[in-house]
C-alpha atoms as a PDB file:
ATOM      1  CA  UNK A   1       4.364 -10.237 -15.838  1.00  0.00           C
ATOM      2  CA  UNK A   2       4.479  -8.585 -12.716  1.00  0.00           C
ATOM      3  CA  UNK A   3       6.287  -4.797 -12.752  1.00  0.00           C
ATOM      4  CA  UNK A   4       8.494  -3.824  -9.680  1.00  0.00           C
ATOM      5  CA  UNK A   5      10.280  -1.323  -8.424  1.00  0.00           C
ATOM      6  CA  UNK A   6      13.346  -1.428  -6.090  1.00  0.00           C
ATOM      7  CA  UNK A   7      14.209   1.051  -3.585  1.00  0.00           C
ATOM      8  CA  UNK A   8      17.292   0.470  -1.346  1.00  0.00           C
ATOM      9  CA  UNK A   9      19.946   3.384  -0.673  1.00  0.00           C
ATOM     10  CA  UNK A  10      22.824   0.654  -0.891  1.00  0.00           C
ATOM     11  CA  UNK A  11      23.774   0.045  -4.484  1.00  0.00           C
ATOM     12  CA  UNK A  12      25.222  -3.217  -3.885  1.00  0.00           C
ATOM     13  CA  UNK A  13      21.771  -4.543  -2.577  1.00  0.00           C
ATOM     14  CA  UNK A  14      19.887  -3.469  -5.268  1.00  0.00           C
ATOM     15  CA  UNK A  15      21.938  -4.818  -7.629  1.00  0.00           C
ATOM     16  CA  UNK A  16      21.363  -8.620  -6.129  1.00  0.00           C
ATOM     17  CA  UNK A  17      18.112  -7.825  -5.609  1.00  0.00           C
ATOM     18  CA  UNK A  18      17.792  -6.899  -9.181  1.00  0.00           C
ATOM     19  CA  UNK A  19      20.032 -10.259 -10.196  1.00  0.00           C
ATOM     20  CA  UNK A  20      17.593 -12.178  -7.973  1.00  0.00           C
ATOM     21  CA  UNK A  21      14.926 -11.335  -9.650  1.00  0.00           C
ATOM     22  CA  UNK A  22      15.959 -10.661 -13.043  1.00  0.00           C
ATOM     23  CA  UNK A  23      15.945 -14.771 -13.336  1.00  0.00           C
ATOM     24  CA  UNK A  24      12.254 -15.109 -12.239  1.00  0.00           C
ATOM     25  CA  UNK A  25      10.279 -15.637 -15.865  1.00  0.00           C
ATOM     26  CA  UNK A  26       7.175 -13.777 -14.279  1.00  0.00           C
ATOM     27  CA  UNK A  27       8.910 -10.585 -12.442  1.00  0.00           C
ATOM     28  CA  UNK A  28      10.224  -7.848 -14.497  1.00  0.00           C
ATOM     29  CA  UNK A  29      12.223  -5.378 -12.653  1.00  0.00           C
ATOM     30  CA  UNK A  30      11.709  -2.005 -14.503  1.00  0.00           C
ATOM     31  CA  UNK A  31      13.011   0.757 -12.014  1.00  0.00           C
ATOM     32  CA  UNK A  32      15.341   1.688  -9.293  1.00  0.00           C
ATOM     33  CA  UNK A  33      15.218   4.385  -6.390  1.00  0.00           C
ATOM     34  CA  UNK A  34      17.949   4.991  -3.582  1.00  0.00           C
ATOM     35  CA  UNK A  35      15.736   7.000  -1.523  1.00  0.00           C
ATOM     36  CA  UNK A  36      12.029   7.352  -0.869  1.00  0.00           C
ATOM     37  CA  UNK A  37      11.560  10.571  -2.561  1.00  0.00           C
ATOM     38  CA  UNK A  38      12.813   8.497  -5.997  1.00  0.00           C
ATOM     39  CA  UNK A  39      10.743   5.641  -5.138  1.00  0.00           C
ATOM     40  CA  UNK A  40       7.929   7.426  -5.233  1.00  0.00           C
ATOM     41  CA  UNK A  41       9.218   8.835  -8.586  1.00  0.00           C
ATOM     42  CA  UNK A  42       9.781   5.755 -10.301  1.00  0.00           C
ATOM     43  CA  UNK A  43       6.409   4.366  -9.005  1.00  0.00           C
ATOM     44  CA  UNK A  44       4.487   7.023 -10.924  1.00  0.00           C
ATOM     45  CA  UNK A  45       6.840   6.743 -13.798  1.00  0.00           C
ATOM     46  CA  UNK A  46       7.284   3.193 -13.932  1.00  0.00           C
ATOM     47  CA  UNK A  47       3.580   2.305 -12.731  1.00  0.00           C
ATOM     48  CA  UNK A  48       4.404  -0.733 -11.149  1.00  0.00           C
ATOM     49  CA  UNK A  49       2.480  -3.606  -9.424  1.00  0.00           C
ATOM     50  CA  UNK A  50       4.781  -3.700  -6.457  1.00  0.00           C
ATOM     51  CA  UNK A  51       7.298  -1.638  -4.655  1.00  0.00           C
ATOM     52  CA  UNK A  52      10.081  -3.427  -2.839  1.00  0.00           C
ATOM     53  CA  UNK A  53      10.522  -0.599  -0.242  1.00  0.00           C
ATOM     54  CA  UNK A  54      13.429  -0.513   2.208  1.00  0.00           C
ATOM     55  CA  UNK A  55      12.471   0.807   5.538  1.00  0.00           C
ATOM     56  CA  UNK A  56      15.631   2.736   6.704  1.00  0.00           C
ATOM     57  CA  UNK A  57      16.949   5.013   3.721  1.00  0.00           C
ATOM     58  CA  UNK A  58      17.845   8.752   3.659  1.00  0.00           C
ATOM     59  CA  UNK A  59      15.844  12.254   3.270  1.00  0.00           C
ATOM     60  CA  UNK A  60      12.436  10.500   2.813  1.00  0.00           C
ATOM     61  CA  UNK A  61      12.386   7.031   4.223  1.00  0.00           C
ATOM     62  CA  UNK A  62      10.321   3.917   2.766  1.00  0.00           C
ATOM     63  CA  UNK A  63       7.792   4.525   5.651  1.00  0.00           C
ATOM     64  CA  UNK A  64       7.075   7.878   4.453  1.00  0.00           C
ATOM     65  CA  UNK A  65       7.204   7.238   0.624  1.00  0.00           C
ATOM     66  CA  UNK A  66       4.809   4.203   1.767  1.00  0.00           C
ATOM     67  CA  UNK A  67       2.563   6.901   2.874  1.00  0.00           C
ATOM     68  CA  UNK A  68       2.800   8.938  -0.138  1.00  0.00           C
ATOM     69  CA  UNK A  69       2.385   6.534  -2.695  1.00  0.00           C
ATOM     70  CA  UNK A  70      -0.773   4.662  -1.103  1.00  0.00           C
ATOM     71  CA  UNK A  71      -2.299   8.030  -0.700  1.00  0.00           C
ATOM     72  CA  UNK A  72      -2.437   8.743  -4.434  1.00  0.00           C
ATOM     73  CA  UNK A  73      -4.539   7.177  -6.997  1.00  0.00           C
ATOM     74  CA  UNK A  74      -4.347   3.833  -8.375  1.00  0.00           C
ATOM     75  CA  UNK A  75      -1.400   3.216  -6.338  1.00  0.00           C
ATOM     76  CA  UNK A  76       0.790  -0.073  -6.455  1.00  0.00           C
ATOM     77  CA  UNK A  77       1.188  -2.464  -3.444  1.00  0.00           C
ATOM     78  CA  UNK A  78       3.955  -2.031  -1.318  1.00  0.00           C
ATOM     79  CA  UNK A  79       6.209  -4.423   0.178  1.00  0.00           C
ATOM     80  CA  UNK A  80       8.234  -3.507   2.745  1.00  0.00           C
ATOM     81  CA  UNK A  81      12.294  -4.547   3.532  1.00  0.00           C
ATOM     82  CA  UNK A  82      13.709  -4.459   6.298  1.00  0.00           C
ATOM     83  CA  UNK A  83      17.505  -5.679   8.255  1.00  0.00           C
ATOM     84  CA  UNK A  84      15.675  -5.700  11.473  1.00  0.00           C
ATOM     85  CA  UNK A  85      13.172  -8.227  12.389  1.00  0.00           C
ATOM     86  CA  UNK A  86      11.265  -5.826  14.599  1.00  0.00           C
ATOM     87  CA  UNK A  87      11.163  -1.612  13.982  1.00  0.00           C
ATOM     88  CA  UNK A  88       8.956  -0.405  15.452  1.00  0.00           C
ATOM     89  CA  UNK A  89       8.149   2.199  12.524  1.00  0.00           C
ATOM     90  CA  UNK A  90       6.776   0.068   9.857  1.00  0.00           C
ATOM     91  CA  UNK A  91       3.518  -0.399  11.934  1.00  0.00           C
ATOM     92  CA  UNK A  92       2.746   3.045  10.494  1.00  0.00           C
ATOM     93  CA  UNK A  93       3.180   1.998   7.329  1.00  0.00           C
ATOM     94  CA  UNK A  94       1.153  -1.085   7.230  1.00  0.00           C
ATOM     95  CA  UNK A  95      -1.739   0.969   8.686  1.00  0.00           C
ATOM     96  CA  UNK A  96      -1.106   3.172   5.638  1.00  0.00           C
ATOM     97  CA  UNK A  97      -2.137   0.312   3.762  1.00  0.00           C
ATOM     98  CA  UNK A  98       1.418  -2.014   2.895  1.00  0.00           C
ATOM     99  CA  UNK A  99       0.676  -5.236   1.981  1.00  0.00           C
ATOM    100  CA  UNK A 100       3.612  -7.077   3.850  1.00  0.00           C
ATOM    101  CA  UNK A 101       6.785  -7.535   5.250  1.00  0.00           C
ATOM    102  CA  UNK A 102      10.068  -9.311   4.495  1.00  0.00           C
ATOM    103  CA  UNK A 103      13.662  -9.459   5.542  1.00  0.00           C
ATOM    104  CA  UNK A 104      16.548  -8.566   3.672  1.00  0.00           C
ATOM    105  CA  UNK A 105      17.919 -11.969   4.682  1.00  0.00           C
ATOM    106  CA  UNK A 106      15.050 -13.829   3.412  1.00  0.00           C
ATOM    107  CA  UNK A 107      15.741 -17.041   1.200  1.00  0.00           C
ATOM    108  CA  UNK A 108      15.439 -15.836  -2.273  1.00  0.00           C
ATOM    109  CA  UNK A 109      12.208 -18.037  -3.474  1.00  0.00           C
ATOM    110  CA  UNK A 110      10.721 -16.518  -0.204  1.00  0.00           C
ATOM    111  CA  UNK A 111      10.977 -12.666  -1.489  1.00  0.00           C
ATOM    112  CA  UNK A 112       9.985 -13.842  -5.083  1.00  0.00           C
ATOM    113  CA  UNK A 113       6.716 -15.513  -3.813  1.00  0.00           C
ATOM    114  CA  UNK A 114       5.854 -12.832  -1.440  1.00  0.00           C
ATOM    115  CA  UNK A 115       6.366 -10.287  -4.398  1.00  0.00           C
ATOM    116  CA  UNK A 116       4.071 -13.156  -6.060  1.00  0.00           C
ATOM    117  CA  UNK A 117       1.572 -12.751  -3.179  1.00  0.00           C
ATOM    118  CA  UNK A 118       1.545  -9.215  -2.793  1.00  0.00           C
ATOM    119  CA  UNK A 119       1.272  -8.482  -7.056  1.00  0.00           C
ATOM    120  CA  UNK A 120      -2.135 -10.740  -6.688  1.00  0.00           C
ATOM    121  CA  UNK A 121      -3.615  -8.677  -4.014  1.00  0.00           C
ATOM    122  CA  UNK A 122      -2.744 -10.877  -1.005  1.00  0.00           C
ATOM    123  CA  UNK A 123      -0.998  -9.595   2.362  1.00  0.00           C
ATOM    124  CA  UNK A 124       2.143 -11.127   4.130  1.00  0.00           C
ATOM    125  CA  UNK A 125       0.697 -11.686   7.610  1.00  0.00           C
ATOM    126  CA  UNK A 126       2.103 -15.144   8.345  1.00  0.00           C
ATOM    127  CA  UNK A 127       6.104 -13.942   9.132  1.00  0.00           C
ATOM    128  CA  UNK A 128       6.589 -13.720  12.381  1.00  0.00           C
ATOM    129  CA  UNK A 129       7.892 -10.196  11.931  1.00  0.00           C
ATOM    130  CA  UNK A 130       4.520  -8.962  11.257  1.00  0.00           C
ATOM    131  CA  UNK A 131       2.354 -10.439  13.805  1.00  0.00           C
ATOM    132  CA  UNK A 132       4.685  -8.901  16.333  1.00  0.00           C
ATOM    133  CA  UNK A 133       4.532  -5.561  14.877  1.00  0.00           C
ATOM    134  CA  UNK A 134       1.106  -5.541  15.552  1.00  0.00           C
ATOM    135  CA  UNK A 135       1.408  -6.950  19.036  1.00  0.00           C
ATOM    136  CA  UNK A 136       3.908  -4.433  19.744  1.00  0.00           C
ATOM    137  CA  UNK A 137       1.792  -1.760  18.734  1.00  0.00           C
ATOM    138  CA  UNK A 138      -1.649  -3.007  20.768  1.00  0.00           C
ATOM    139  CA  UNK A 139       0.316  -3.233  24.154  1.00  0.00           C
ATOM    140  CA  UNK A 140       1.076   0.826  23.896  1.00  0.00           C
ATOM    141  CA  UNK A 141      -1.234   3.250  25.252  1.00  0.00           C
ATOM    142  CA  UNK A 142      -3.900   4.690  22.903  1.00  0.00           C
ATOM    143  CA  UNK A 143      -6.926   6.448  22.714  1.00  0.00           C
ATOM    144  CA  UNK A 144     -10.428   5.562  21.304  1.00  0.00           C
ATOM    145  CA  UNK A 145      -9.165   4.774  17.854  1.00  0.00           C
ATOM    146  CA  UNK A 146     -10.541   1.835  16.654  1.00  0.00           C
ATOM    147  CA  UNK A 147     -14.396   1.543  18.352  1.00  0.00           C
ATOM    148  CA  UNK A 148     -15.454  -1.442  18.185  1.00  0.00           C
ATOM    149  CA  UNK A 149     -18.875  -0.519  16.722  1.00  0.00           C
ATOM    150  CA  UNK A 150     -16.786  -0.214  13.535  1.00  0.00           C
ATOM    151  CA  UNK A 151     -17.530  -3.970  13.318  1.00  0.00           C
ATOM    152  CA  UNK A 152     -21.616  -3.773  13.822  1.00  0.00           C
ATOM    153  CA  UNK A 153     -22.585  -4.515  10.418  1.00  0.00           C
ATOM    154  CA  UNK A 154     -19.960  -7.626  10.106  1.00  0.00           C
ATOM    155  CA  UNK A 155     -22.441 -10.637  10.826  1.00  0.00           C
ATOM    156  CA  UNK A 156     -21.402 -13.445  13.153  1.00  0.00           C
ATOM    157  CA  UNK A 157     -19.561 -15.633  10.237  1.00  0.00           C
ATOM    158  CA  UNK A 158     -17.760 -12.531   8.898  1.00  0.00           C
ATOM    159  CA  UNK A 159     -16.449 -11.578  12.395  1.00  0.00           C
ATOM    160  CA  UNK A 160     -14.825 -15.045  12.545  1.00  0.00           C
ATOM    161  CA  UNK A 161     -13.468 -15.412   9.220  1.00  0.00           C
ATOM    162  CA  UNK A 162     -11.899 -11.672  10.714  1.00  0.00           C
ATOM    163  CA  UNK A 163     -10.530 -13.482  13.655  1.00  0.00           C
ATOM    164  CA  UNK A 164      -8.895 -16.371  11.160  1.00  0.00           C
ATOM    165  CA  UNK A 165      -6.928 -13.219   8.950  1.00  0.00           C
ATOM    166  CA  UNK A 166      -5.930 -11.604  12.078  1.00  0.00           C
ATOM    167  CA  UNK A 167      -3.967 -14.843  12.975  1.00  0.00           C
ATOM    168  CA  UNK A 168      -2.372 -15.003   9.550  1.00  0.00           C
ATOM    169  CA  UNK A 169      -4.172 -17.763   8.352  1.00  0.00           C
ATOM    170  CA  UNK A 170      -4.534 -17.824   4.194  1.00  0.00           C
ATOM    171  CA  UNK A 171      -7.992 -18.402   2.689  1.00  0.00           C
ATOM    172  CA  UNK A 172      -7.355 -22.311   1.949  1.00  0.00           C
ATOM    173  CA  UNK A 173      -6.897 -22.669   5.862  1.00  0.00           C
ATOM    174  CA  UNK A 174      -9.307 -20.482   7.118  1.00  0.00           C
ATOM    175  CA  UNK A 175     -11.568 -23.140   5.033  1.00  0.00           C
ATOM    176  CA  UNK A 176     -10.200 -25.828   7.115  1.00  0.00           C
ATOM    177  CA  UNK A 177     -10.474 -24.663  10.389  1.00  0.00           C
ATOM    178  CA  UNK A 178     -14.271 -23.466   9.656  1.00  0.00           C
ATOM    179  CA  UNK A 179     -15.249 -26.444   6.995  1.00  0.00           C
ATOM    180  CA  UNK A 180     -16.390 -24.068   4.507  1.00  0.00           C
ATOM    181  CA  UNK A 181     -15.161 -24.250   0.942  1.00  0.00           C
ATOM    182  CA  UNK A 182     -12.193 -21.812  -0.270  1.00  0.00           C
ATOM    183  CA  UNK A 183     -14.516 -19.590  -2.204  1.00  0.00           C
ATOM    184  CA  UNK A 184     -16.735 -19.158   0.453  1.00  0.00           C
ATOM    185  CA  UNK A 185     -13.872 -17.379   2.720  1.00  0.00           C
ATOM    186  CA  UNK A 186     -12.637 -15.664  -0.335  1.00  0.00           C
ATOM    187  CA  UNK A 187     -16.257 -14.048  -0.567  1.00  0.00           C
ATOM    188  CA  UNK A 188     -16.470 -13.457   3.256  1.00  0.00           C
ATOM    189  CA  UNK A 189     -13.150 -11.651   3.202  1.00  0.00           C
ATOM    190  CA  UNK A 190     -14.304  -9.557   0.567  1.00  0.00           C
ATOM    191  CA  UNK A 191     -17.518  -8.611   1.984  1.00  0.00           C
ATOM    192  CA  UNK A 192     -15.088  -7.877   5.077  1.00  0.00           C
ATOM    193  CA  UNK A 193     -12.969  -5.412   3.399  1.00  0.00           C
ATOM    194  CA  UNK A 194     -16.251  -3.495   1.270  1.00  0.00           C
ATOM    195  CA  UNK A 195     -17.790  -3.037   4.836  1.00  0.00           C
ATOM    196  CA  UNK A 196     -15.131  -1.878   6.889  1.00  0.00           C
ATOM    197  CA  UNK A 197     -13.533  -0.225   4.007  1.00  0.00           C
ATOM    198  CA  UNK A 198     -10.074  -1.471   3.823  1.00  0.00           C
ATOM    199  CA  UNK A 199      -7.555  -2.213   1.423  1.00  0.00           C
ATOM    200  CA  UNK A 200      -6.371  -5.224   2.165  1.00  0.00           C
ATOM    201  CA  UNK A 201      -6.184  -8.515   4.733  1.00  0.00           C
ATOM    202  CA  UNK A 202      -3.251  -6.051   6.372  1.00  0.00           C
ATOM    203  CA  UNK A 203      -5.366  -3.456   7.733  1.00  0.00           C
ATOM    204  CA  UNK A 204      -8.433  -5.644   8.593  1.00  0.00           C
ATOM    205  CA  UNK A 205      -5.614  -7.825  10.625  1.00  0.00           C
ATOM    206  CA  UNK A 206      -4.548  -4.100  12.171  1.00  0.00           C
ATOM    207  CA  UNK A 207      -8.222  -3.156  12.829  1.00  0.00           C
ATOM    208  CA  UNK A 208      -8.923  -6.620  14.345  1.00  0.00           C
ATOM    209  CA  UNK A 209      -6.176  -6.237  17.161  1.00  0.00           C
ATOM    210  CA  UNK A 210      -7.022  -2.333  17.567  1.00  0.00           C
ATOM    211  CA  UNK A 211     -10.519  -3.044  18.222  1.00  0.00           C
ATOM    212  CA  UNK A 212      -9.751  -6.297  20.342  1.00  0.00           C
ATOM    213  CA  UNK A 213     -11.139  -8.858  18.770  1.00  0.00           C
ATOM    214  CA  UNK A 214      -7.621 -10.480  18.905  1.00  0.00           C
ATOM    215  CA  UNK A 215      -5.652  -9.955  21.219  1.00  0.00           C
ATOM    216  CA  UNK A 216      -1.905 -10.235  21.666  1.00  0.00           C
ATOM    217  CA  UNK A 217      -0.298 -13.954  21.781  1.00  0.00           C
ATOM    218  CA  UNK A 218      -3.817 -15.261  19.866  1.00  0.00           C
ATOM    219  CA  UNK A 219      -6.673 -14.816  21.993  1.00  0.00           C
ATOM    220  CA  UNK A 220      -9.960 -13.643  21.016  1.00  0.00           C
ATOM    221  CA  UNK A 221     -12.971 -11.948  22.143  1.00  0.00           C
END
């Protein structure tokens, strides 16, 4: 059973969230927060697997309470909502380490299997909204952030099996572009994320555009 937590300041929204999901036989909803500060009560309460996080809510915001929460111990994974299908401000966040994206408008058996994907340690990189958060992000001015020696000890097959997350592909097609098996990616992701020390297929997508790997509209180095 997967635990989640719903944070929305509109009442209304949580409650059809809540009816949404209530139906699903493998998602329990077990708290409810109308601001980020209480989200980030109710996930240390509640200890939940996911967060459904609004972006845009009062006093602390879900960007913020993203922050927070992933900062702590043992925290859960966070899953990000959000009326606009680019902000510009939830690229912080998914640096901090959330695990994906999703609109408010989303089809409902798209929200319960992203929950689905997120609870088993996957990331949302294939909705459009997120691949053009991070392009929207690489095309700004920065500094050195992001060296690309921070990839030395990745060997040739691991860089490339990089290149296939950054593009949103899944494991299973990742094995089909490279014709290796399934758990063969699933290892070299893994080895990926020990190396470079990341959380999740999120932030080695992030790091992959920030060091230039990939660039914006798909190309690589």
């Amino acid at each position: 059973m997967i635990r989640l937590v719903l944070a929305d300041d509109q009442t209304l929204v949580r409650g059809a969230f809540r009816m949404m999901l209530d139906s699903e036989p493998d998602i329990e909803v077990v708290g409810e927060a109308a601001d980020g500060r209480e989200a980030v009560e109710q996930a240390r309460l509640r200890k939940p697997d996911v967060v459904l996080m609004d972006v845009r809510m009062p006093g602390l915001d879900g960007i913020e309470a993203t922050r927070t929460l992933l900062a702590g111990k043992n925290p859960p994974r966070v899953l990000m909502l959000t009326t606009f299908d680019l902000d510009e401000y939830v690229y912080d966040a998914m640096r901090a380490g959330a695990s994906g994206f999703m609109l408010k408008n989303a089809p409902p058996e798209q929200l319960a299997a992203a929950i689905r994907t997120v609870a088993a340690g996957e990331a949302l990189l294939a909705p459009s909204i997120t691949r053009r958060l991070i392009e929207a992000f690489v095309q700004r001015p920065r500094g050195t952030e992001g060296k690309p020696d921070r990839l030395a000890e990745l060997t040739a097959r691991e860089l490339e099996v990089l290149r296939q997350v950054a593009r949103g592909l899944s494991n299973a097609e990742i094995a089909g572009e490279m014709y290796l098996s399934e758990a063969t990616v699933k290892t070299h992701v893994n080895r990926i994320l020990t190396k470079l020390e990341l959380r999740d297929r999120t932030q080695a997508a992030v790091l992959a555009y920030e060091t230039g790997v990939v660039q914006p509209g798909g190309a690589t180095t």
